[in-house]
PDB file of N, CA and C in Angstrom:
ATOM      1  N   UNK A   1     -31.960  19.251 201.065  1.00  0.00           N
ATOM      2  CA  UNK A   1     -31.347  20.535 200.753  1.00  0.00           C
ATOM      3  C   UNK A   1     -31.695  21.504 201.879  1.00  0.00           C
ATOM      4  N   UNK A   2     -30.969  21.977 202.408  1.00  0.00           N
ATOM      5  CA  UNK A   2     -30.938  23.410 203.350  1.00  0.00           C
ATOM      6  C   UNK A   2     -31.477  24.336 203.015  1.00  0.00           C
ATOM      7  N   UNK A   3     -32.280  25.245 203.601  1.00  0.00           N
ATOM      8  CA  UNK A   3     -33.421  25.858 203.277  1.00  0.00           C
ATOM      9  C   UNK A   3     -32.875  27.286 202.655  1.00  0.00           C
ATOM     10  N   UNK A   4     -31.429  27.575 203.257  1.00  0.00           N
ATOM     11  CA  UNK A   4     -30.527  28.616 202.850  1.00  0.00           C
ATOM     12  C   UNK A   4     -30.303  28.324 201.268  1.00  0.00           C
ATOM     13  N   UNK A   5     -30.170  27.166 201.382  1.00  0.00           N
ATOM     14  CA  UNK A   5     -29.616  26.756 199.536  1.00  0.00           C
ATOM     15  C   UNK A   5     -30.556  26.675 198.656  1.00  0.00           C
ATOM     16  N   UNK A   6     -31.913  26.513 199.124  1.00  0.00           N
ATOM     17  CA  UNK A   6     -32.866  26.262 198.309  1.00  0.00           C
ATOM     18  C   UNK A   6     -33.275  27.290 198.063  1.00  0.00           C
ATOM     19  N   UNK A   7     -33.075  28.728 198.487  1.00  0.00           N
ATOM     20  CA  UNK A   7     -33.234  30.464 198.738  1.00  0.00           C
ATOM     21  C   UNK A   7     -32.758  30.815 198.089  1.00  0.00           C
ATOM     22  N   UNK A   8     -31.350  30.214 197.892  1.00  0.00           N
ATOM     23  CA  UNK A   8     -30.216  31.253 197.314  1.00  0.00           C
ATOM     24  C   UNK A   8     -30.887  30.743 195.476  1.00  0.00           C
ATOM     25  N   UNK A   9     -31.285  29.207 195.346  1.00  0.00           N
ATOM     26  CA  UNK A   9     -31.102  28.977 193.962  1.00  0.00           C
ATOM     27  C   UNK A   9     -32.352  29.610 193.243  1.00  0.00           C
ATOM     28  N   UNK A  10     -33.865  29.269 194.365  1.00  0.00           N
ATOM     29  CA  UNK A  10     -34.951  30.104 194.254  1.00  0.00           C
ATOM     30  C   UNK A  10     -34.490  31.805 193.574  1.00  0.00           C
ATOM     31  N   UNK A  11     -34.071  32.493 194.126  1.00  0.00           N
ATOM     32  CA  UNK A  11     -33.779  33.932 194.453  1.00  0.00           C
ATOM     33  C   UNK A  11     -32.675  34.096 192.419  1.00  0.00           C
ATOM     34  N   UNK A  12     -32.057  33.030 192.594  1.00  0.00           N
ATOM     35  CA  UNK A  12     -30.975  33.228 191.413  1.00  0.00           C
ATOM     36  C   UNK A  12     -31.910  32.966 190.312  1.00  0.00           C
ATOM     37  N   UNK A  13     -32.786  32.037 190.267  1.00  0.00           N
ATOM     38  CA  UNK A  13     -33.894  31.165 188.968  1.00  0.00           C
ATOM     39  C   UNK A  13     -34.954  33.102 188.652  1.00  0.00           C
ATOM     40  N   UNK A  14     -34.668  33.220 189.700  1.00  0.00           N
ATOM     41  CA  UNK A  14     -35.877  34.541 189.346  1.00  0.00           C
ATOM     42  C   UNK A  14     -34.905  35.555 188.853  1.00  0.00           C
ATOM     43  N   UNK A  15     -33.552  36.018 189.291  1.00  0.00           N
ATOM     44  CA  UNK A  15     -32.617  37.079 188.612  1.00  0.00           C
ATOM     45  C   UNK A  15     -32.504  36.052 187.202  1.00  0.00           C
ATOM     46  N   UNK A  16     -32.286  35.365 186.999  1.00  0.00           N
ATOM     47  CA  UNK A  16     -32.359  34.802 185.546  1.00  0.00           C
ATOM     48  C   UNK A  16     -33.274  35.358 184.468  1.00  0.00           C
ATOM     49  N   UNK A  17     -34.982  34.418 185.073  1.00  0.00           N
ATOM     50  CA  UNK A  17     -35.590  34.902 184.166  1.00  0.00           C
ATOM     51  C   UNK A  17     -35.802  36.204 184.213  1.00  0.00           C
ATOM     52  N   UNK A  18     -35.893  37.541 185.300  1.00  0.00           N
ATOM     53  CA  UNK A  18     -35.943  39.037 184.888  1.00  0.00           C
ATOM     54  C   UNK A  18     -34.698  39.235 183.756  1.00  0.00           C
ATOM     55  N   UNK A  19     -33.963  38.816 184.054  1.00  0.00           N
ATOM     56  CA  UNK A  19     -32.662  39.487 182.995  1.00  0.00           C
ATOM     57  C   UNK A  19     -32.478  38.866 181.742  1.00  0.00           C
ATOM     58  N   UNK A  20     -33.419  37.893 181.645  1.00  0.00           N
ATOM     59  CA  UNK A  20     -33.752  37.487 180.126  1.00  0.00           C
ATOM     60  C   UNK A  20     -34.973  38.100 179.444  1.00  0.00           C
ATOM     61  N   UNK A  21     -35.929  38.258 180.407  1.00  0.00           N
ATOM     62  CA  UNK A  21     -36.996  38.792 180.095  1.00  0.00           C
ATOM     63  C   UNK A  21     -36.791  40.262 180.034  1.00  0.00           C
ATOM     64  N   UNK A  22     -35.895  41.245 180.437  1.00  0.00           N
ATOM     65  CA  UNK A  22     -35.219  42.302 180.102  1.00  0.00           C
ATOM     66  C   UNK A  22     -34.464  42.391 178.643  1.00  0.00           C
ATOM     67  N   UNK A  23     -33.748  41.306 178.365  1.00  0.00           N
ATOM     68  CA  UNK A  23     -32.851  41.714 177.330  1.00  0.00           C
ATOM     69  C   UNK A  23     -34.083  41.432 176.506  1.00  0.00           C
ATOM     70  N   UNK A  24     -34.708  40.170 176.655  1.00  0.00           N
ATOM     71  CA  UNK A  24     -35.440  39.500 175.223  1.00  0.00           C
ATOM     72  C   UNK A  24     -36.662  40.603 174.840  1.00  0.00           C
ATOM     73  N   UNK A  25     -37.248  41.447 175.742  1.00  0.00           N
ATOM     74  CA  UNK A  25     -38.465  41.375 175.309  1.00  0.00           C
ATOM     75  C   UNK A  25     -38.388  43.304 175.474  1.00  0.00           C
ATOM     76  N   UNK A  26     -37.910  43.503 177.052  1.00  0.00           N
ATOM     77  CA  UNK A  26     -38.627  44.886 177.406  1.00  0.00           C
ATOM     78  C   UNK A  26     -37.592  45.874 177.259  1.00  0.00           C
ATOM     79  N   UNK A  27     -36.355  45.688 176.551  1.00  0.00           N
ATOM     80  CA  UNK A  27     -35.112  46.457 176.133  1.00  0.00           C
ATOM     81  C   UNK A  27     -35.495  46.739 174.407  1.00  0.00           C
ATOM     82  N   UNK A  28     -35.821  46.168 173.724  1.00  0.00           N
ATOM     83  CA  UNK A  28     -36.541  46.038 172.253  1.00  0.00           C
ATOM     84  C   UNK A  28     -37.485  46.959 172.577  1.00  0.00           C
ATOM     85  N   UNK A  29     -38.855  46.377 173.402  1.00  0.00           N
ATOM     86  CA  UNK A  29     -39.975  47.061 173.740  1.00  0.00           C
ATOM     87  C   UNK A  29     -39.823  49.051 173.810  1.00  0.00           C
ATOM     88  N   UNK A  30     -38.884  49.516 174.445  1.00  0.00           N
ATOM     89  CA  UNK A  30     -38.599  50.570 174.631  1.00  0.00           C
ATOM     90  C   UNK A  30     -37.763  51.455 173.322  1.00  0.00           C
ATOM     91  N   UNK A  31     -36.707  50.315 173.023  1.00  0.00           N
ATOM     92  CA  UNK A  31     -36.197  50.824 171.367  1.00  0.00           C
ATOM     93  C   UNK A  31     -37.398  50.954 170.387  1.00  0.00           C
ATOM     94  N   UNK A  32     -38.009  49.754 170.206  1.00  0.00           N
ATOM     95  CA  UNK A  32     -38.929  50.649 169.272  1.00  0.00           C
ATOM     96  C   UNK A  32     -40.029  51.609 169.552  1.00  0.00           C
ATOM     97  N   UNK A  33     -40.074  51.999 170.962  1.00  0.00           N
ATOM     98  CA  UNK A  33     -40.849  52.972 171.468  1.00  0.00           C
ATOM     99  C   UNK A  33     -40.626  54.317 171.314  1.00  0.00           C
ATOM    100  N   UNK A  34     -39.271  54.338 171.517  1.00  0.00           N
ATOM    101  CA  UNK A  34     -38.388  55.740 170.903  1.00  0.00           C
ATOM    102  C   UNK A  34     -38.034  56.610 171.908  1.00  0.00           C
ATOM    103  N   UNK A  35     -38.123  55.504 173.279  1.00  0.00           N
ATOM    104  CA  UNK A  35     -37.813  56.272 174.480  1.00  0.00           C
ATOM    105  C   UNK A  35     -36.361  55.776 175.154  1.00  0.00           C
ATOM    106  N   UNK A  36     -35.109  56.733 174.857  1.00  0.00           N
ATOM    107  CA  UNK A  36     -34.087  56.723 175.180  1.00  0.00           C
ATOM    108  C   UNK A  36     -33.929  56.397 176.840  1.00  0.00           C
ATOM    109  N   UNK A  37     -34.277  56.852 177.665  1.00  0.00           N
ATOM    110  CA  UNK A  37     -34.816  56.924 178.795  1.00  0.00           C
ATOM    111  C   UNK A  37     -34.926  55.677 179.398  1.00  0.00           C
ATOM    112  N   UNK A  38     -35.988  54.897 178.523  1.00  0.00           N
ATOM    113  CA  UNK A  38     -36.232  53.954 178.911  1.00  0.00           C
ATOM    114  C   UNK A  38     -35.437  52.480 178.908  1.00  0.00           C
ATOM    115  N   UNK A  39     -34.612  53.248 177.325  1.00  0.00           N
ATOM    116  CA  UNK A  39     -33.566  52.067 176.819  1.00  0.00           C
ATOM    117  C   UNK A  39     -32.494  52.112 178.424  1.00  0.00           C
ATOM    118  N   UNK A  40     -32.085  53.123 178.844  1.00  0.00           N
ATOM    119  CA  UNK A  40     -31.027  52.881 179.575  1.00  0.00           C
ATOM    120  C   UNK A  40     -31.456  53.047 180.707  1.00  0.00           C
ATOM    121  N   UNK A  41     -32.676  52.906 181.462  1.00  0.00           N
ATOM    122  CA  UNK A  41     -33.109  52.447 182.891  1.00  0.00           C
ATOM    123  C   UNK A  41     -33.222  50.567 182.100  1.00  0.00           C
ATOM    124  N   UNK A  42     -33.761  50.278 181.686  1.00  0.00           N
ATOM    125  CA  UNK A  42     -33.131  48.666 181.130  1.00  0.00           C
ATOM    126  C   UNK A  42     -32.344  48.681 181.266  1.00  0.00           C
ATOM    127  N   UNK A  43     -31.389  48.575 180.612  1.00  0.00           N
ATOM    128  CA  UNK A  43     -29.822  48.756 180.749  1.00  0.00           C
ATOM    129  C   UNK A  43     -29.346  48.349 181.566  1.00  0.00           C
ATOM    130  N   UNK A  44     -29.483  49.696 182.983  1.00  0.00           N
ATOM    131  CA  UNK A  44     -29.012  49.928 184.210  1.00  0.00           C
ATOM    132  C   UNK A  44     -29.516  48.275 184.669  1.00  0.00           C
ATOM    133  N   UNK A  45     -30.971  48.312 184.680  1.00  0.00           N
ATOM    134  CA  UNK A  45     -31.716  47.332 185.556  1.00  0.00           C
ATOM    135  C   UNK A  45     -30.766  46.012 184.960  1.00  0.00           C
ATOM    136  N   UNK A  46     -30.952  46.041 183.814  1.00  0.00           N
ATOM    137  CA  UNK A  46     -30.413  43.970 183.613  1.00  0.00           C
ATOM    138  C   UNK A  46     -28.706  43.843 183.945  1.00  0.00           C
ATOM    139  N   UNK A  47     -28.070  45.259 183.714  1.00  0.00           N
ATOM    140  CA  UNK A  47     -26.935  45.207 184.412  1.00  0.00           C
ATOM    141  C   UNK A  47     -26.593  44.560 185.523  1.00  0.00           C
ATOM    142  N   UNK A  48     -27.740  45.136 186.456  1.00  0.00           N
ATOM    143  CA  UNK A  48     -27.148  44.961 187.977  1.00  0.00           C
ATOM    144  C   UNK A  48     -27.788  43.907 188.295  1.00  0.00           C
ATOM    145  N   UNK A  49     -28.999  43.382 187.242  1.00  0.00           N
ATOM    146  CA  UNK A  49     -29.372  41.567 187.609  1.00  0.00           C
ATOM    147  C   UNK A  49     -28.046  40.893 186.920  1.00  0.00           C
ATOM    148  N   UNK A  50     -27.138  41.247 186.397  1.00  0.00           N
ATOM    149  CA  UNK A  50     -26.308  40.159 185.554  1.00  0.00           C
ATOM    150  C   UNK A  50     -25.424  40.276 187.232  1.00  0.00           C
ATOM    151  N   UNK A  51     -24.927  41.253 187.724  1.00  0.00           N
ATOM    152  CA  UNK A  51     -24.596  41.397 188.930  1.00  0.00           C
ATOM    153  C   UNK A  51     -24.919  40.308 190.055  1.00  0.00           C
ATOM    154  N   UNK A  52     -26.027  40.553 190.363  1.00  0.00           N
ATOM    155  CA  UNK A  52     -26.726  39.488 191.058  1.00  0.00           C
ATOM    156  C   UNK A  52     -27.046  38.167 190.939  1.00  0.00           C
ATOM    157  N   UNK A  53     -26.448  37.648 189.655  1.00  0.00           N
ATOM    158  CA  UNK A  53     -26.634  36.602 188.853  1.00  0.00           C
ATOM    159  C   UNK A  53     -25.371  35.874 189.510  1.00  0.00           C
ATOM    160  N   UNK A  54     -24.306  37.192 189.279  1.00  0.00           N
ATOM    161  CA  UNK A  54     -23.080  36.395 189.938  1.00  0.00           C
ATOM    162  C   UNK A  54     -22.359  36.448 191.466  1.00  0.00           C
ATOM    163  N   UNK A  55     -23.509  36.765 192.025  1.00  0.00           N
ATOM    164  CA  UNK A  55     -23.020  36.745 193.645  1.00  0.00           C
ATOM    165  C   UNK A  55     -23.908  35.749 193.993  1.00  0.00           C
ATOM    166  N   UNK A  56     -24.763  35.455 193.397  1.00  0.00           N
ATOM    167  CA  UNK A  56     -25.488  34.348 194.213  1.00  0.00           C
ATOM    168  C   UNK A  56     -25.514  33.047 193.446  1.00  0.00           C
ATOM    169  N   UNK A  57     -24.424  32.776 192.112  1.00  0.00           N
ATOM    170  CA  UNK A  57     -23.812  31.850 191.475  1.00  0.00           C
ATOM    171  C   UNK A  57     -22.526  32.259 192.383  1.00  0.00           C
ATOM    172  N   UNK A  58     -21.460  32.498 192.708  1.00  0.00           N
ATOM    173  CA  UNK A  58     -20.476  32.663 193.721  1.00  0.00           C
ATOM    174  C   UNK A  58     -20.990  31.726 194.896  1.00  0.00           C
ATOM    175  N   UNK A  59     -22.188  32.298 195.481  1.00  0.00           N
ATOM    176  CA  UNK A  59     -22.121  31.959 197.053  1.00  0.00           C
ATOM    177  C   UNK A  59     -22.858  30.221 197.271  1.00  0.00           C
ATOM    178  N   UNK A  60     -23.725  30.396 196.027  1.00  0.00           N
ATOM    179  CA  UNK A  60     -24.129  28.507 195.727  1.00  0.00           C
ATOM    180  C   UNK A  60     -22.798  27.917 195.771  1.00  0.00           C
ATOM    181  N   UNK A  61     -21.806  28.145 194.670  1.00  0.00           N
ATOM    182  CA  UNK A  61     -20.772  27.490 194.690  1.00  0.00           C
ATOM    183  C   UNK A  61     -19.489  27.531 195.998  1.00  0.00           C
ATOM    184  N   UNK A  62     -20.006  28.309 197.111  1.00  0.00           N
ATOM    185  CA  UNK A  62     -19.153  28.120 198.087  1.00  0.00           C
ATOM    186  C   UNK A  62     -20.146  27.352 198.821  1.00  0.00           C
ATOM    187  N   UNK A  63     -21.634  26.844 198.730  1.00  0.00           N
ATOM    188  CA  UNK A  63     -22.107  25.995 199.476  1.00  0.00           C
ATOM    189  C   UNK A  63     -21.890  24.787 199.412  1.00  0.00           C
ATOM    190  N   UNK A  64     -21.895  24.789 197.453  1.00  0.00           N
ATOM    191  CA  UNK A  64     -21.527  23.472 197.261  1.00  0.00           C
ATOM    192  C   UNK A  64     -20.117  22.760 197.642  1.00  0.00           C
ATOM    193  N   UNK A  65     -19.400  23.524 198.222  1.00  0.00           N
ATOM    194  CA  UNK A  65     -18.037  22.734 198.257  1.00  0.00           C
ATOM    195  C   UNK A  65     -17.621  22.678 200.255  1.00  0.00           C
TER     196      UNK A  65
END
């Protein structure tokens, strides 16, 4: 495997688990905290990992082919 490809899937395995570990644990964490604030800097944040989830699922799949 090419060290580019092994980066890109590295780099994607880690936007995964943050944006699970966002929805599952530290988006709750803040709702029952009672900090609005906090709910939607989560939000924002796992947003733009779901983002990143799919540009670097895009660009694997233009390696793979």
């Amino acid at each position: 495997m090419k060290n580019a490809n092994y980066n890109l899937i590295k780099v994607l395995l880690s936007e995964l688990d943050d944006a699970w570990r966002i929805h599952k644990h530290y988006q709750g964490d803040a709702k029952e905290f009672g900090c609005k604030d906090c709910e939607d800097i989560l939000k924002q944040i796992h947003d733009d990992t779901e983002k990143h989830v799919n540009m670097l699922r895009d660009e694997i799949a233009k390696h793979a082919n």
